[in-house]
C-alpha atoms as a PDB file:
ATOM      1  CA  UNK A   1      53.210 -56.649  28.878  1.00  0.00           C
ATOM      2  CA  UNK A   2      51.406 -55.174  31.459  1.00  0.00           C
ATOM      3  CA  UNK A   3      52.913 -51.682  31.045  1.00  0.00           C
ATOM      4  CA  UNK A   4      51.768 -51.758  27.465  1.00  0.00           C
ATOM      5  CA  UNK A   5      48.472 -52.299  28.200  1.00  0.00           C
ATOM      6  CA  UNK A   6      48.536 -49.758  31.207  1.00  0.00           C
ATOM      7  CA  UNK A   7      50.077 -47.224  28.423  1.00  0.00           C
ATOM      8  CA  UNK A   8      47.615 -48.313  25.712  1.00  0.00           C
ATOM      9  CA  UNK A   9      44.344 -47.948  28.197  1.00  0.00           C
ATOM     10  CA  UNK A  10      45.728 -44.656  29.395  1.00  0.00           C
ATOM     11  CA  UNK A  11      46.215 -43.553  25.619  1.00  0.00           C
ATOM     12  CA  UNK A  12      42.320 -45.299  24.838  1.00  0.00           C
ATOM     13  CA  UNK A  13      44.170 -47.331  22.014  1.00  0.00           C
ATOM     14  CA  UNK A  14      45.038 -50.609  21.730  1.00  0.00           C
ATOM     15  CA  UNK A  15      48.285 -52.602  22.376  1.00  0.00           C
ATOM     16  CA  UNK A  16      47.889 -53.711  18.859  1.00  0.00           C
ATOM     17  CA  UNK A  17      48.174 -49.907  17.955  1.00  0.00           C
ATOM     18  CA  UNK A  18      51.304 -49.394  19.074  1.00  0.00           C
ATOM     19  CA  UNK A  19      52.726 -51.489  16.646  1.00  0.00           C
ATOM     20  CA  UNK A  20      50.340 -50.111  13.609  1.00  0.00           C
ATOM     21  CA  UNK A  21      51.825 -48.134  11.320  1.00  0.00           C
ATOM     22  CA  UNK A  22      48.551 -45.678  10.823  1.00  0.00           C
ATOM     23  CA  UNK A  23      48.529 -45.250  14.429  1.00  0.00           C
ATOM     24  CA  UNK A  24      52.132 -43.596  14.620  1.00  0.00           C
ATOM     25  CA  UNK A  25      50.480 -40.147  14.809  1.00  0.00           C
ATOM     26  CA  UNK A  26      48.944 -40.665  18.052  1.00  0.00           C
ATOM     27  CA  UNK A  27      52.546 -42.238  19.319  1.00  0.00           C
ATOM     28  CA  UNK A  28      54.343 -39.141  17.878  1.00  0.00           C
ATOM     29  CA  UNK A  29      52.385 -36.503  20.571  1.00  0.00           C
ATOM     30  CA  UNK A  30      55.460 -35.466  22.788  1.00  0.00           C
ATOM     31  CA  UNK A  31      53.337 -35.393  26.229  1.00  0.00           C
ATOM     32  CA  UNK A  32      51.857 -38.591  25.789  1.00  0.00           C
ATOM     33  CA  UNK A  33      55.270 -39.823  25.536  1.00  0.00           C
ATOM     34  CA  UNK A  34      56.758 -38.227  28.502  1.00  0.00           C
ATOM     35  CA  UNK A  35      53.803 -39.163  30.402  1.00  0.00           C
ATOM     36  CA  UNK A  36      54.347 -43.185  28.927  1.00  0.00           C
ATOM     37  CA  UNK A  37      58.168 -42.489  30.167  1.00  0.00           C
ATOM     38  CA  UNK A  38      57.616 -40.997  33.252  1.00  0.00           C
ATOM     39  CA  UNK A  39      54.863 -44.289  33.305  1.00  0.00           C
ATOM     40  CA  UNK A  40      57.558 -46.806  32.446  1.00  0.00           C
ATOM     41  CA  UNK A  41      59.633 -45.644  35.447  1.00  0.00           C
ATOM     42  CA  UNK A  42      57.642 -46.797  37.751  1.00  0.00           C
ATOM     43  CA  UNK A  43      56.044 -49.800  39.689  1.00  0.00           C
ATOM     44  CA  UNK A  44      53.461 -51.140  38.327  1.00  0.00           C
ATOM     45  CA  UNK A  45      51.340 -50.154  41.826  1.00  0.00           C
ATOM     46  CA  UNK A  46      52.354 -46.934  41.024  1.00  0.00           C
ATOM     47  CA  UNK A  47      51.710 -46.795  37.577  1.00  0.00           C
ATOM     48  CA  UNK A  48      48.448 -48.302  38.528  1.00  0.00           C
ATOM     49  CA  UNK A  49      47.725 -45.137  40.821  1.00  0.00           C
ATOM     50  CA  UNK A  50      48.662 -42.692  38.224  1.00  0.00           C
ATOM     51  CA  UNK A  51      46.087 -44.530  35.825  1.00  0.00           C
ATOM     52  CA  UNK A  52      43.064 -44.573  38.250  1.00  0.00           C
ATOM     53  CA  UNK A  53      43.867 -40.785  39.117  1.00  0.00           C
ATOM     54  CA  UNK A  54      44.104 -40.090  35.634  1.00  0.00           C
ATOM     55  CA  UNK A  55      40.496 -41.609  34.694  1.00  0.00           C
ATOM     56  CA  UNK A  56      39.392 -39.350  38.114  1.00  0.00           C
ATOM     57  CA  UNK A  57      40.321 -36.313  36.495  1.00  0.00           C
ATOM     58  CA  UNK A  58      39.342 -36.938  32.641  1.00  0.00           C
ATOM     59  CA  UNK A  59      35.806 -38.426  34.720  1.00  0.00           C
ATOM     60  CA  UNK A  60      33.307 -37.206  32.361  1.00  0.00           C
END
């Protein structure tokens, strides 16, 4: 569950959105899903680093 809501935060949707039907066309965006892959292959510390370096770069 916690990689869902790791994937979800880092995609600014909710878990609940993953399962929505009228959400698909976010889902469907090839690089978010190689970066939720590339995600799901890791540790959760890692995936954890990748997040908080993520929000560093996107800082506004």
């Amino acid at each position: 569950m916690q990689t869902l809501e790791i994937a979800a935060e880092a995609l600014q949707v909710s878990v609940f959105d993953f399962f929505d039907c009228e959400q698909k066309e976010v889902l469907r965006n090839k690089l978010i899903w190689e970066a939720v892959t590339l995600l799901l292959e890791q540790s959760e510390s890692r995936q954890q680093k990748a997040l908080n370096i993520l929000k560093e770069v996107f800082k506004p």
